[in-house]
N, C-alpha and C. Protein backbone atom coordinates (compact mmCIF):
# COMPACT_ATOMS: atom_id res chain seq x y z
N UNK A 1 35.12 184.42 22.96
CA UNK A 1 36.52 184.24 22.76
C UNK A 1 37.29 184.78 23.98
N UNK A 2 38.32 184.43 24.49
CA UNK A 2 39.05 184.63 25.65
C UNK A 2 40.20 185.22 25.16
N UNK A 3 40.62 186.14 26.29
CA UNK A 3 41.88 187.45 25.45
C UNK A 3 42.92 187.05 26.59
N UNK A 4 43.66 186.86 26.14
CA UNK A 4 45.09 186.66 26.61
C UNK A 4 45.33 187.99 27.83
N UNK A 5 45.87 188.28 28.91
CA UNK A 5 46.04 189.10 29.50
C UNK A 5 47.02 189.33 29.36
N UNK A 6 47.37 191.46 29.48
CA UNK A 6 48.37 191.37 28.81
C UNK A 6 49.68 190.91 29.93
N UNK A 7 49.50 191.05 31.14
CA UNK A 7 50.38 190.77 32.04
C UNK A 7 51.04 189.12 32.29
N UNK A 8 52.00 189.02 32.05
CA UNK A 8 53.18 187.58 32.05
C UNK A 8 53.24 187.30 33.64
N UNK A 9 53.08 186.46 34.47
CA UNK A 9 53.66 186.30 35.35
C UNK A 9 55.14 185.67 35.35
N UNK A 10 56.24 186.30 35.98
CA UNK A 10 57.87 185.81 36.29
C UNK A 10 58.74 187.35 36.57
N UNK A 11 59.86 187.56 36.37
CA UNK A 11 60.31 188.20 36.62
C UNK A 11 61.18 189.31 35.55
N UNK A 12 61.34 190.10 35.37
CA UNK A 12 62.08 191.18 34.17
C UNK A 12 63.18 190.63 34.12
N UNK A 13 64.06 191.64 33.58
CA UNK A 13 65.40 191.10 33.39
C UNK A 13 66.14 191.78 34.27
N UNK A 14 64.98 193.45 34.74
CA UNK A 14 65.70 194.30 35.50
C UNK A 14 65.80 193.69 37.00
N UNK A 15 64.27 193.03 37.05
CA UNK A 15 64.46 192.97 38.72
C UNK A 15 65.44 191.51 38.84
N UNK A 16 65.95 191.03 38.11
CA UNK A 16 66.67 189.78 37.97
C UNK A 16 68.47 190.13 38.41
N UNK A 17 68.46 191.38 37.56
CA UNK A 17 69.93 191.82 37.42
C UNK A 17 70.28 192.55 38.70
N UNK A 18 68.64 192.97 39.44
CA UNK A 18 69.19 194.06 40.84
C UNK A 18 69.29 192.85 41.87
N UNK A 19 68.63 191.83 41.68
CA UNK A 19 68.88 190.90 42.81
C UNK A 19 70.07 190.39 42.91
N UNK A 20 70.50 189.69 41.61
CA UNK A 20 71.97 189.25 41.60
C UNK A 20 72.42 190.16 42.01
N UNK A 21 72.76 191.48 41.82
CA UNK A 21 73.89 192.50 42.46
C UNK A 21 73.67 192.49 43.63
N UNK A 22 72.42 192.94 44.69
CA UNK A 22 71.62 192.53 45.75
C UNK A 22 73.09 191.35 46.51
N UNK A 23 72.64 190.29 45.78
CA UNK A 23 73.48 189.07 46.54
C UNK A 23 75.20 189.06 46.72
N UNK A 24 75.70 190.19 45.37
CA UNK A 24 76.69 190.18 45.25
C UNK A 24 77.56 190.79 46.39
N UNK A 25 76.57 191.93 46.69
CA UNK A 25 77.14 192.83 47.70
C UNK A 25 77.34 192.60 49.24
N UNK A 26 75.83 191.39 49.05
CA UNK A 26 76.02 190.86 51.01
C UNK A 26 77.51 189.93 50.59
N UNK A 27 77.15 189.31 49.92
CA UNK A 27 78.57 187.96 49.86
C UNK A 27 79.64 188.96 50.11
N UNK A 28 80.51 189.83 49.08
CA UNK A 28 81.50 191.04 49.62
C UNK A 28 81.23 191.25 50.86
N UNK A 29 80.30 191.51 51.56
CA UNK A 29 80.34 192.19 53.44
C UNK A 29 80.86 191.03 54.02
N UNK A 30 80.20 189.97 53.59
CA UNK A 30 79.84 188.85 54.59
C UNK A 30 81.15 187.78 54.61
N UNK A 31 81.97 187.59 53.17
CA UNK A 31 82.83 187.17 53.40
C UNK A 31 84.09 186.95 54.66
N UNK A 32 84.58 188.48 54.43
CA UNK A 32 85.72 188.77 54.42
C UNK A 32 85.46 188.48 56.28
N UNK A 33 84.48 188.34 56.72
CA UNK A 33 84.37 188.63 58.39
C UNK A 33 84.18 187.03 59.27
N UNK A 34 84.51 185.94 58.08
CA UNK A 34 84.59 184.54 58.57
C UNK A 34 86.18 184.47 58.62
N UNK A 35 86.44 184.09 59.91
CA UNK A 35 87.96 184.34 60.22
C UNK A 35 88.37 182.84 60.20
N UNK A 36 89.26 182.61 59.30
CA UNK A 36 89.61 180.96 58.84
C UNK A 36 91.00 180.19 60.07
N UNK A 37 91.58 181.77 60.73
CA UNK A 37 93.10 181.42 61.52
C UNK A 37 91.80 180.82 62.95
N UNK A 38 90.68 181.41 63.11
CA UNK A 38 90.43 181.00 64.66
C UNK A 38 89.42 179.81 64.30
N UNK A 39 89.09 179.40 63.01
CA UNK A 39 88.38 177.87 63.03
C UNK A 39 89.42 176.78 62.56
N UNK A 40 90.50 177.03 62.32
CA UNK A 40 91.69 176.48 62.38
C UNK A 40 92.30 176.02 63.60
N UNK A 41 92.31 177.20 64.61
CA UNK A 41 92.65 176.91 65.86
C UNK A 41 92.09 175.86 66.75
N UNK A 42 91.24 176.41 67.23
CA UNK A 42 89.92 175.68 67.35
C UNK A 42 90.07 174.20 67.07
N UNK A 43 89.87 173.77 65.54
CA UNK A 43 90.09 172.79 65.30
C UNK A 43 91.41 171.74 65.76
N UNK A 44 92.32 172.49 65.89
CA UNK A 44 93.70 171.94 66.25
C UNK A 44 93.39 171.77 68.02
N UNK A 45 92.76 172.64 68.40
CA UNK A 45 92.59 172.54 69.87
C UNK A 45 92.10 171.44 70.08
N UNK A 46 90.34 171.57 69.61
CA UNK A 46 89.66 170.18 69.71
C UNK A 46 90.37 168.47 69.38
N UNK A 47 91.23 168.76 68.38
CA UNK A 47 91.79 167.60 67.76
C UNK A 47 93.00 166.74 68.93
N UNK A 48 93.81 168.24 69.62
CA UNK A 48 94.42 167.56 70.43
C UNK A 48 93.54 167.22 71.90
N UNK A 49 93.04 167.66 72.53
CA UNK A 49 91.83 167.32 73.36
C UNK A 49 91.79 165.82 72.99
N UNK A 50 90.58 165.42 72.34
CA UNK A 50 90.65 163.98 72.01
C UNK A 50 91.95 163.15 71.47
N UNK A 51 92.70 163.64 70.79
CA UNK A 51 94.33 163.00 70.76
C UNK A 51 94.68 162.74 72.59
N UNK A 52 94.37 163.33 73.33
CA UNK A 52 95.33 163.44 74.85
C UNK A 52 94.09 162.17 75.40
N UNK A 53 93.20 162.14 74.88
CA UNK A 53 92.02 161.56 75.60
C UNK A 53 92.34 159.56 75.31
N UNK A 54 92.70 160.11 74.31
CA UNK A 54 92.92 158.75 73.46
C UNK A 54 93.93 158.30 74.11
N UNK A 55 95.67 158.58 74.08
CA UNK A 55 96.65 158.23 74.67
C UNK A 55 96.26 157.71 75.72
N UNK A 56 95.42 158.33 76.66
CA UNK A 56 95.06 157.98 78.34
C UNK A 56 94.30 156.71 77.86
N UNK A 57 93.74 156.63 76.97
CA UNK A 57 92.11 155.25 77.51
C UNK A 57 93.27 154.11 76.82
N UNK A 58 94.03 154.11 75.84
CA UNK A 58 94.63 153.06 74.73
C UNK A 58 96.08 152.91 76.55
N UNK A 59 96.59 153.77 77.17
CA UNK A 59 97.25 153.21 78.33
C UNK A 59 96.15 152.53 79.37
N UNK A 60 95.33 152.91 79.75
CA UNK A 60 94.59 152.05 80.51
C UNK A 60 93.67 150.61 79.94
N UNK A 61 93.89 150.45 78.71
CA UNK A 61 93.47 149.67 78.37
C UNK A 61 94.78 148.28 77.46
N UNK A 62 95.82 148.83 78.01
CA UNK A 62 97.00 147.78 77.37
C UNK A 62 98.12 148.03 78.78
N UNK A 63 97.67 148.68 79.33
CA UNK A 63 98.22 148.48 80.78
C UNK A 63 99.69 149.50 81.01
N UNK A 64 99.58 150.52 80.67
CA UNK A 64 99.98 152.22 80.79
C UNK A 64 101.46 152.13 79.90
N UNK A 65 101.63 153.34 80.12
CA UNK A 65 102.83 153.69 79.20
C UNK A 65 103.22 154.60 77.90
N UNK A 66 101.70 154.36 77.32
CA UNK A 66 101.45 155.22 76.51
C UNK A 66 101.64 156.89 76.42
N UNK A 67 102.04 157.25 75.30
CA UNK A 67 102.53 158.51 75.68
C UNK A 67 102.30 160.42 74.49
N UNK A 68 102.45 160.92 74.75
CA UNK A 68 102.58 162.19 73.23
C UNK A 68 103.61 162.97 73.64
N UNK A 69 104.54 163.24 72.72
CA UNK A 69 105.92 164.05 72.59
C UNK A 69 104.93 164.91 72.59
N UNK A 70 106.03 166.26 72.98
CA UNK A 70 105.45 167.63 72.16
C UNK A 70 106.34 168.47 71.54
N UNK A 71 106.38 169.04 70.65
CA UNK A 71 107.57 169.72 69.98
C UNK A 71 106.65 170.99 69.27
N UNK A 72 107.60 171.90 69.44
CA UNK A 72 107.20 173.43 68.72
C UNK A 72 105.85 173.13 67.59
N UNK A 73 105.63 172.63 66.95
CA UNK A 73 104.73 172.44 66.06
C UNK A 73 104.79 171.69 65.88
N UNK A 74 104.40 170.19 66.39
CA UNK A 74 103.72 169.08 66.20
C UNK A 74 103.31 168.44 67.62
N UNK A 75 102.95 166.69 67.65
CA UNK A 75 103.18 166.26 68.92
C UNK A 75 102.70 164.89 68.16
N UNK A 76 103.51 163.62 68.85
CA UNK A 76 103.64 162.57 68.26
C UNK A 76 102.81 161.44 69.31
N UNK A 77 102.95 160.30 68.98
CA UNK A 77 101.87 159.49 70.19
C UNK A 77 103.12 158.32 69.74
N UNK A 78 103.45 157.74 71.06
CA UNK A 78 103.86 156.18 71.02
C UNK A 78 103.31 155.35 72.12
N UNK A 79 104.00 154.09 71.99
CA UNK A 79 103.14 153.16 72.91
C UNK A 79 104.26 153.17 74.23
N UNK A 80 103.91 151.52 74.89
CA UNK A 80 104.64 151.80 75.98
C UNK A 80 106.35 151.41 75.89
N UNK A 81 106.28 151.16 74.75
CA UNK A 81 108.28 150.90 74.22
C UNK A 81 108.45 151.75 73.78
N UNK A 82 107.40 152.47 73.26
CA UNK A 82 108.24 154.48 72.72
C UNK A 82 108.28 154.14 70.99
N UNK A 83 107.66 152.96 70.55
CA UNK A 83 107.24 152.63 69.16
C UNK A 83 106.03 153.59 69.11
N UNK A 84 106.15 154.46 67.94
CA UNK A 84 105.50 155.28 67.29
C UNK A 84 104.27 154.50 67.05
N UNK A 85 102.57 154.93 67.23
CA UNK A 85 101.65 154.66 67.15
C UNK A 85 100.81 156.14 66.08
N UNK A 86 99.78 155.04 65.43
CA UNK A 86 99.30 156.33 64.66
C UNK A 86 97.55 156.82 65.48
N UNK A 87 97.13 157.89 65.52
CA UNK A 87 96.03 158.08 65.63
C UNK A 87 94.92 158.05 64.52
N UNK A 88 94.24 157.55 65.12
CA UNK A 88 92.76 157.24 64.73
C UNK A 88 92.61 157.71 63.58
N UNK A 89 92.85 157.80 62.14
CA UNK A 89 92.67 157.94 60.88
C UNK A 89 93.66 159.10 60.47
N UNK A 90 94.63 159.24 61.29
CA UNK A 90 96.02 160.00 61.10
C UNK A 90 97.31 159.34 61.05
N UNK A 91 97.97 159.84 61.06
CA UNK A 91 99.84 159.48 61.31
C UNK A 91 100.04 159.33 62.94
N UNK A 92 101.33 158.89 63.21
CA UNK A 92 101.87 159.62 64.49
C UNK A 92 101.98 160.51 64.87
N UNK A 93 102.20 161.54 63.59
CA UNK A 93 102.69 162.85 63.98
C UNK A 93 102.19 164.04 63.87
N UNK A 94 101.33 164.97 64.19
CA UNK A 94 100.67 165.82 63.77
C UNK A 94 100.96 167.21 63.90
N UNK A 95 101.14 167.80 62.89
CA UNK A 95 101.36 168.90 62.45
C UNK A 95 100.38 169.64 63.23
N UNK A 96 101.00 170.85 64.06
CA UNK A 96 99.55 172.30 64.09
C UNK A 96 100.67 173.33 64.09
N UNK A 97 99.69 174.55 64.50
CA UNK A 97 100.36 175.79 64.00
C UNK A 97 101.72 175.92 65.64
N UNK A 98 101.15 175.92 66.42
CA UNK A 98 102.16 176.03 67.68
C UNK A 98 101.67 175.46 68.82
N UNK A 99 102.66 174.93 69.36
CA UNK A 99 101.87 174.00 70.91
C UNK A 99 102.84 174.33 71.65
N UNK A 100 102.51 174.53 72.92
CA UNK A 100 103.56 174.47 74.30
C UNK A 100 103.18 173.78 75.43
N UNK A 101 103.89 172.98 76.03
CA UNK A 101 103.55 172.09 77.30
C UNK A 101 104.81 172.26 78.28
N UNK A 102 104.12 172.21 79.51
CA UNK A 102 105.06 172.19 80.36
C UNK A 102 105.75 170.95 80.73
N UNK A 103 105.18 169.78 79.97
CA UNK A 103 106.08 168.49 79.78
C UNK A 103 106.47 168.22 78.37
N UNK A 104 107.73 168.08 77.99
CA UNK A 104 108.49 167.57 76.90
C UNK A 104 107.10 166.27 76.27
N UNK A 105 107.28 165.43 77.31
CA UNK A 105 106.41 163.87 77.36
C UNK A 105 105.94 163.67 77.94
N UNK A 106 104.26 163.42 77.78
CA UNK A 106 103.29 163.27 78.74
C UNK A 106 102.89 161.80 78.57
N UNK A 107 103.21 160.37 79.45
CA UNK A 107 102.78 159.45 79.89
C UNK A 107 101.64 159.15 80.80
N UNK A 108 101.38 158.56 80.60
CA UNK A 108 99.65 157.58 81.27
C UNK A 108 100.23 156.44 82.13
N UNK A 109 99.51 155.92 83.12
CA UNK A 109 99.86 154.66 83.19
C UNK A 109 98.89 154.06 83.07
N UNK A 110 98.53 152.57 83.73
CA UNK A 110 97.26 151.96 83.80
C UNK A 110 96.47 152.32 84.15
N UNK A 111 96.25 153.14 85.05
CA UNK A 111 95.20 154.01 85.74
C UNK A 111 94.82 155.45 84.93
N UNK A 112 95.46 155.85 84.10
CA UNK A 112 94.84 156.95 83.40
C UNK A 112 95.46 157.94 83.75
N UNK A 113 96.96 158.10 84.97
CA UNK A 113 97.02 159.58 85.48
C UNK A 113 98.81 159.65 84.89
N UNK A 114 98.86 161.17 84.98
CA UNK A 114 100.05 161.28 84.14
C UNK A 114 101.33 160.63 84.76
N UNK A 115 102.20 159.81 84.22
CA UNK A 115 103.79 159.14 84.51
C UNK A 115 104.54 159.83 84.22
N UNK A 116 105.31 159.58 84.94
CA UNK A 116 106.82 160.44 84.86
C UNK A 116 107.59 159.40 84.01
N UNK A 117 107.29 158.45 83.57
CA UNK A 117 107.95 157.11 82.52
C UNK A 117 106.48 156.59 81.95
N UNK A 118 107.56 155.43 80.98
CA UNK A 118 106.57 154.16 80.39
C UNK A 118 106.38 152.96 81.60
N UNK A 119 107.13 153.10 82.65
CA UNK A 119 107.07 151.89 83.57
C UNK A 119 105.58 152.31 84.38
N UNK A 120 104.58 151.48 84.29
CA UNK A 120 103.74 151.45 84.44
C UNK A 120 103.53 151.19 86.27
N UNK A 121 104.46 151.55 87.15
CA UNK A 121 103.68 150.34 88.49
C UNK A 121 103.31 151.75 89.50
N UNK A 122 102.87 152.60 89.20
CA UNK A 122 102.55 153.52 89.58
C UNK A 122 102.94 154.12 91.08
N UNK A 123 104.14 154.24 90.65
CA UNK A 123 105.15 154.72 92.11
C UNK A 123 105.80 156.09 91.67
N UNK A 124 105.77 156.50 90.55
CA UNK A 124 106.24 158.05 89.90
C UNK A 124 105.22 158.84 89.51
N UNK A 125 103.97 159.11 89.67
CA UNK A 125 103.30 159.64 89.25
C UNK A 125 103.38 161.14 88.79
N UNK A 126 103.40 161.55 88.44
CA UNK A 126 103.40 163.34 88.02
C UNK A 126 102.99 163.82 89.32
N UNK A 127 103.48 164.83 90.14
CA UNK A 127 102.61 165.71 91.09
C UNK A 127 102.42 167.48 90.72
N UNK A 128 102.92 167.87 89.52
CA UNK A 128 102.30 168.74 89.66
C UNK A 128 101.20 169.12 87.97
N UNK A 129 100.48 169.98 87.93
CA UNK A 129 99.37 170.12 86.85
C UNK A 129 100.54 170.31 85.61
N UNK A 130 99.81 169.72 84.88
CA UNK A 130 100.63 169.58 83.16
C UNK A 130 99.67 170.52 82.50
N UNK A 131 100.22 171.89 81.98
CA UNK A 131 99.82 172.26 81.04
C UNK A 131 100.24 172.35 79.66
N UNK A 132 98.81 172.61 78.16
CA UNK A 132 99.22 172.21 76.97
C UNK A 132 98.61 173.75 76.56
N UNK A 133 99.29 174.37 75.57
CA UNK A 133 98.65 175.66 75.22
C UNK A 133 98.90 175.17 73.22
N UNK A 134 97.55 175.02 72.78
CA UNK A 134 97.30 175.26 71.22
C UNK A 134 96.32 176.28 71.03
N UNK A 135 96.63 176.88 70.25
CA UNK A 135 95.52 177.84 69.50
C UNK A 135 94.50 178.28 70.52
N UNK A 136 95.57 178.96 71.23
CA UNK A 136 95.18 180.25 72.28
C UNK A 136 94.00 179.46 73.23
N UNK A 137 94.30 177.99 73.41
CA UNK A 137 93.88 177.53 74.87
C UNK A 137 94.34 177.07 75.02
N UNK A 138 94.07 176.57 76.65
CA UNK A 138 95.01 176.06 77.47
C UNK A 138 94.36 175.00 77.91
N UNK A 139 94.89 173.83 77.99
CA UNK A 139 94.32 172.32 78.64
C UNK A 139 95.07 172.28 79.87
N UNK A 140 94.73 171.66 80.73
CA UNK A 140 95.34 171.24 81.60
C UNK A 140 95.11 169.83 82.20
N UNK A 141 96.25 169.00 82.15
CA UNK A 141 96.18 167.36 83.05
C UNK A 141 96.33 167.30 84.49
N UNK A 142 95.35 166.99 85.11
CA UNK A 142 95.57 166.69 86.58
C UNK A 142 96.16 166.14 87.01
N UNK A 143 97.41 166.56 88.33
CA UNK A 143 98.20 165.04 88.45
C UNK A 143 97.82 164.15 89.01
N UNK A 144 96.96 163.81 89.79
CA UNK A 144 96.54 162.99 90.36
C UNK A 144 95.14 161.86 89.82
N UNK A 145 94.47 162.52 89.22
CA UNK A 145 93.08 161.86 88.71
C UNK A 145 92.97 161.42 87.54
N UNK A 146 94.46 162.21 86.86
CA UNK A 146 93.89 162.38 85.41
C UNK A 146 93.71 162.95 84.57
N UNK A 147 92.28 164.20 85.26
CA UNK A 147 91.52 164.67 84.72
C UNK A 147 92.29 165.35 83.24
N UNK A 148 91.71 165.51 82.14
CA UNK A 148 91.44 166.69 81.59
C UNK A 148 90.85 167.59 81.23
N UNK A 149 91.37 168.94 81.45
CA UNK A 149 90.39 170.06 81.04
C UNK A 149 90.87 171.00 80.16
């Protein structure tokens, strides 16, 4: 005849109840030290980055003019008549926490580099660096190439 052993394999109720507390206590540490204002930022940074990227390729590709307001907390995109355009699975207008540029309105022309207008024939070009400050970085537009960084 075969005897049952007396030992159960699984777990008590005690070592069950110290683990949950166990978990309770890292979650309390671990929370509170994911900072939600700088993946916010961040995010708003990255978002305008490709927003500025976009304006430039949609002017070189409909033949310049294209443009983004900037205002205390937002910044808007229009085309080359200054008709409000929406971004890529957004509005025109996008809300962030604070933006500053050293241009009111940053235009493109056909070539990709910043205008001083929507008139596209590339005789006004911007000559000096355009900077954009969101969420404690700073972009900057090249006047001459383009570039952004």
């Amino acid at each position: 005849m075969t005897m049952n052993s007396p030992h159960s394999s699984g777990f008590t109720l005690l070592e069950l109840i110290l683990i949950i507390t166990l978990i309770g206590i890292l979650a309390a540490v671990a929370l509170p030290k994911i900072d939600l204002a700088t993946y916010r930022d961040d995010t708003e940074a990255n978002l305008l980055l490709s927003h500025l990227r976009y304006a430039q390729h949609r002017s070189m590709v409909t033949g310049g003019g294209w443009n983004i307001t900037f205002g205390t907390d937002s910044y808007s995109l229009a085309d080359e008549n200054d008709t409000a355009q929406d971004f890529p699975g957004l509005g025109s207008t996008v809300e962030v926490t604070a933006i500053t540029s050293s241009r009111a309105v940053l235009y493109f022309d056909s070539l990709g580099t910043p205008d001083d207008d929507a008139f596209s024939n590339n005789t006004n070009n911007v000559t000096t660096l355009t900077t954009i400050t969101i969420g404690g970085q700073t972009f900057t537009v090249e006047p001459y190439s383009g570039g952004i960084l």
